[in-house]
Protein backbone atom coordinates (compact mmCIF):
# COMPACT_ATOMS: atom_id res chain seq x y z
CA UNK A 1 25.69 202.68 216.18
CA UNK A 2 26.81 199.16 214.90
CA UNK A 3 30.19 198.39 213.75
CA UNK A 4 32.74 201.18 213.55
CA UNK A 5 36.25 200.73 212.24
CA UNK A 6 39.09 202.98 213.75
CA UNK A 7 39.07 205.41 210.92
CA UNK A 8 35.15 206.25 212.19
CA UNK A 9 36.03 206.28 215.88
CA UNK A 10 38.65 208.75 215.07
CA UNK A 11 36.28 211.07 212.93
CA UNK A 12 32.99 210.53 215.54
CA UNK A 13 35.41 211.72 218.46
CA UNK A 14 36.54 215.03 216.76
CA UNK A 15 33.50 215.79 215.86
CA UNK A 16 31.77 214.72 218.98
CA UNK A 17 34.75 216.76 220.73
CA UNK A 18 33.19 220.08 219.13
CA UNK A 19 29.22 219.70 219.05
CA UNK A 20 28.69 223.47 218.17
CA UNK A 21 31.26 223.34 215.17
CA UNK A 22 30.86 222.89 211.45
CA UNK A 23 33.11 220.80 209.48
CA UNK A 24 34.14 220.31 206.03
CA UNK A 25 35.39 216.95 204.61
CA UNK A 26 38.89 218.74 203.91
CA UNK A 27 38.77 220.18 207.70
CA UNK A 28 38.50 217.00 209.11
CA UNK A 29 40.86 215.17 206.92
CA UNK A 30 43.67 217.88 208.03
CA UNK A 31 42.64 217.49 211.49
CA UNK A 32 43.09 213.73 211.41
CA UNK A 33 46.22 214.46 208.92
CA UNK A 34 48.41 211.77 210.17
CA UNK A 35 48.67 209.67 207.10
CA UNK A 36 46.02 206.91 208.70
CA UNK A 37 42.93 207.86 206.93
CA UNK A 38 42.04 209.52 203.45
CA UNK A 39 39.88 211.61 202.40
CA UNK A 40 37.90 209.24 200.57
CA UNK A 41 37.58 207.65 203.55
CA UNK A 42 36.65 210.47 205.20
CA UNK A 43 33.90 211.48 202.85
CA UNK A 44 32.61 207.17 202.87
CA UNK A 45 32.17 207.54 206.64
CA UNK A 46 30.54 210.96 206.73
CA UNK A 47 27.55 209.38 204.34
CA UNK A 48 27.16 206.52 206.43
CA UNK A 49 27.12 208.89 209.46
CA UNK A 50 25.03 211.22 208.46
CA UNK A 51 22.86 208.26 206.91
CA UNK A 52 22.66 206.99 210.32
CA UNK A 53 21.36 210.21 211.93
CA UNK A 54 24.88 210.83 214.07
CA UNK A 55 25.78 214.01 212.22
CA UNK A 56 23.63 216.65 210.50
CA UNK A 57 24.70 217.64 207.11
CA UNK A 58 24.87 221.23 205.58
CA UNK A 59 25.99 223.69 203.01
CA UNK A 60 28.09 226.83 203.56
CA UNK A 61 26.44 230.24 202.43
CA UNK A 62 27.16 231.25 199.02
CA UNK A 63 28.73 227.76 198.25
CA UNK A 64 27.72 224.00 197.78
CA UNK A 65 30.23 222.49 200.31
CA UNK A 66 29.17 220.28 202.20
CA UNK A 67 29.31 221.17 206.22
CA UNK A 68 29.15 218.45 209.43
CA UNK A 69 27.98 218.87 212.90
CA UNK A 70 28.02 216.09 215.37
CA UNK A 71 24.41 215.69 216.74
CA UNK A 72 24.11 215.51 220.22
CA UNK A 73 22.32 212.54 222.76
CA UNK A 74 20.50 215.27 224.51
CA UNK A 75 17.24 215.26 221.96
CA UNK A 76 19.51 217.57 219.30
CA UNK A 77 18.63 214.50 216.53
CA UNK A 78 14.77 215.56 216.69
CA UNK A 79 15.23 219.05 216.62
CA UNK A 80 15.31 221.77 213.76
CA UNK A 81 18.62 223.46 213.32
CA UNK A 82 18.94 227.45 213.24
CA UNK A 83 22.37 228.10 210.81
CA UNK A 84 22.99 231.34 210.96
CA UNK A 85 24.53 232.72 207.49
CA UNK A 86 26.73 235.77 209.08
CA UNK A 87 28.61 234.23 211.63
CA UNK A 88 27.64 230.13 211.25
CA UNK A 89 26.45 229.41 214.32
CA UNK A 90 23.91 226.91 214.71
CA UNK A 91 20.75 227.07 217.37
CA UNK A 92 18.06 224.69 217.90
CA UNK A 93 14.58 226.36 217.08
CA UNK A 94 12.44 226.50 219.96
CA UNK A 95 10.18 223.32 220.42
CA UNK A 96 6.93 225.45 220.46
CA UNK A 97 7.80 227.25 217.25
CA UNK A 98 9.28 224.08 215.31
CA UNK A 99 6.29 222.36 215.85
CA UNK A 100 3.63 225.31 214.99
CA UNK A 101 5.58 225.56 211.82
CA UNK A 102 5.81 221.87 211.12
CA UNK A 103 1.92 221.13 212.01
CA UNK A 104 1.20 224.62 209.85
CA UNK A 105 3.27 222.50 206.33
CA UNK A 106 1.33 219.78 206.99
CA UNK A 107 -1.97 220.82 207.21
CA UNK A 108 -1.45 223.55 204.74
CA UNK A 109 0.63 221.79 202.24
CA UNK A 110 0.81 217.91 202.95
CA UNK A 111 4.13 217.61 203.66
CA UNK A 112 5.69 216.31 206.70
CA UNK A 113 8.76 217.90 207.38
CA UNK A 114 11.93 215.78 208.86
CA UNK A 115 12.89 217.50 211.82
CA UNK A 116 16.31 215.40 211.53
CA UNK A 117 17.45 216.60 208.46
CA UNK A 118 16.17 220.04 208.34
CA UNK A 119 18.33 223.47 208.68
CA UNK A 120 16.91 226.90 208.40
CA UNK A 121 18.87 229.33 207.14
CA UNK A 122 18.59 232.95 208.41
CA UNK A 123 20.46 235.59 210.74
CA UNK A 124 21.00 235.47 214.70
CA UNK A 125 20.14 238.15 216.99
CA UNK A 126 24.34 238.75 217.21
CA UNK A 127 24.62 239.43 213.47
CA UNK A 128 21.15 241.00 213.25
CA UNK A 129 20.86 243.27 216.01
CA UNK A 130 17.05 243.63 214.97
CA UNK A 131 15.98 240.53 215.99
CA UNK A 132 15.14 239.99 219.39
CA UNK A 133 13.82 236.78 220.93
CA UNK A 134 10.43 237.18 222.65
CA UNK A 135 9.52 240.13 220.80
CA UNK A 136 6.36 239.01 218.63
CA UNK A 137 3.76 239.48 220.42
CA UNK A 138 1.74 236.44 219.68
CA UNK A 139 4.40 234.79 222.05
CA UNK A 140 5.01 234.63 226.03
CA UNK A 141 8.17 236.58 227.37
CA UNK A 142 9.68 232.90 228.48
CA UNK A 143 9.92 231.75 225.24
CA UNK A 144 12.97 231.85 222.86
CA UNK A 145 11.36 233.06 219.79
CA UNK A 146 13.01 235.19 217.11
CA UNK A 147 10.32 237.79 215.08
């Protein structure tokens, strides 16, 4: 992770704090609201963070601002994010289905897709009471799949 001043420490530990939570730059400038760090500062260290793969970067449905999730240790950096657009949540897509897709773009199309800095956007089976994982039947009941 290199050098990181206090103002970064600060910002990496709230978000690292909540893993499963999106953050805007004015969120987490009120959150760290006590006068030692502003919000250009705020926005300087989210670039290099997100430059340096320690927080995935987003927009908010129906708007261009900007959204933050810390990216866990546990293999979350090399996965494709799920962000659902009715409630926000964010999955990870299931390994299997990530990489069918991903092998399907670049044989298809020539492009290689980076997993890192990826996020579909769709609906999760809470908000969307249609989808159901497992249900395709190209797919195994044991996998986490959504139709």
């Amino acid at each position: 992770m290199g050098y990181q001043t206090e103002q970064r420490k600060r910002l990496y530990a709230l978000l690292r704090a909540h893993p499963h939570t999106r953050f805007s730059a004015r969120e987490i400038y009120e959150a760290l609201s006590d006068g030692s760090i502003s919000i250009s500062a705020v926005y300087r260290n989210l670039a290099t963070m997100t430059k340096e793969g320690q927080i995935c970067k987003s927009t908010r449905e129906g708007s261009h601002e900007a959204l933050y999730q810390y990216l866990q240790e546990d293999g979350c950096r090399n996965q494709l994010h799920l962000t659902c657009v009715g409630c926000g949540r964010v999955l990870h897509m299931n390994r299997q289905s990530a990489q069918a897709m991903q092998e399907s773009v670049a044989c298809m199309d020539g492009f290689v897709i980076d997993s890192a800095r990826t996020v579909l956007y769709g609906t999760c089976m809470d908000c969307d009471h249609r989808a159901k994982p497992g249900t395709c039947k190209a797919h195994t009941d044991d996998e986490e799949v959504f139709p």
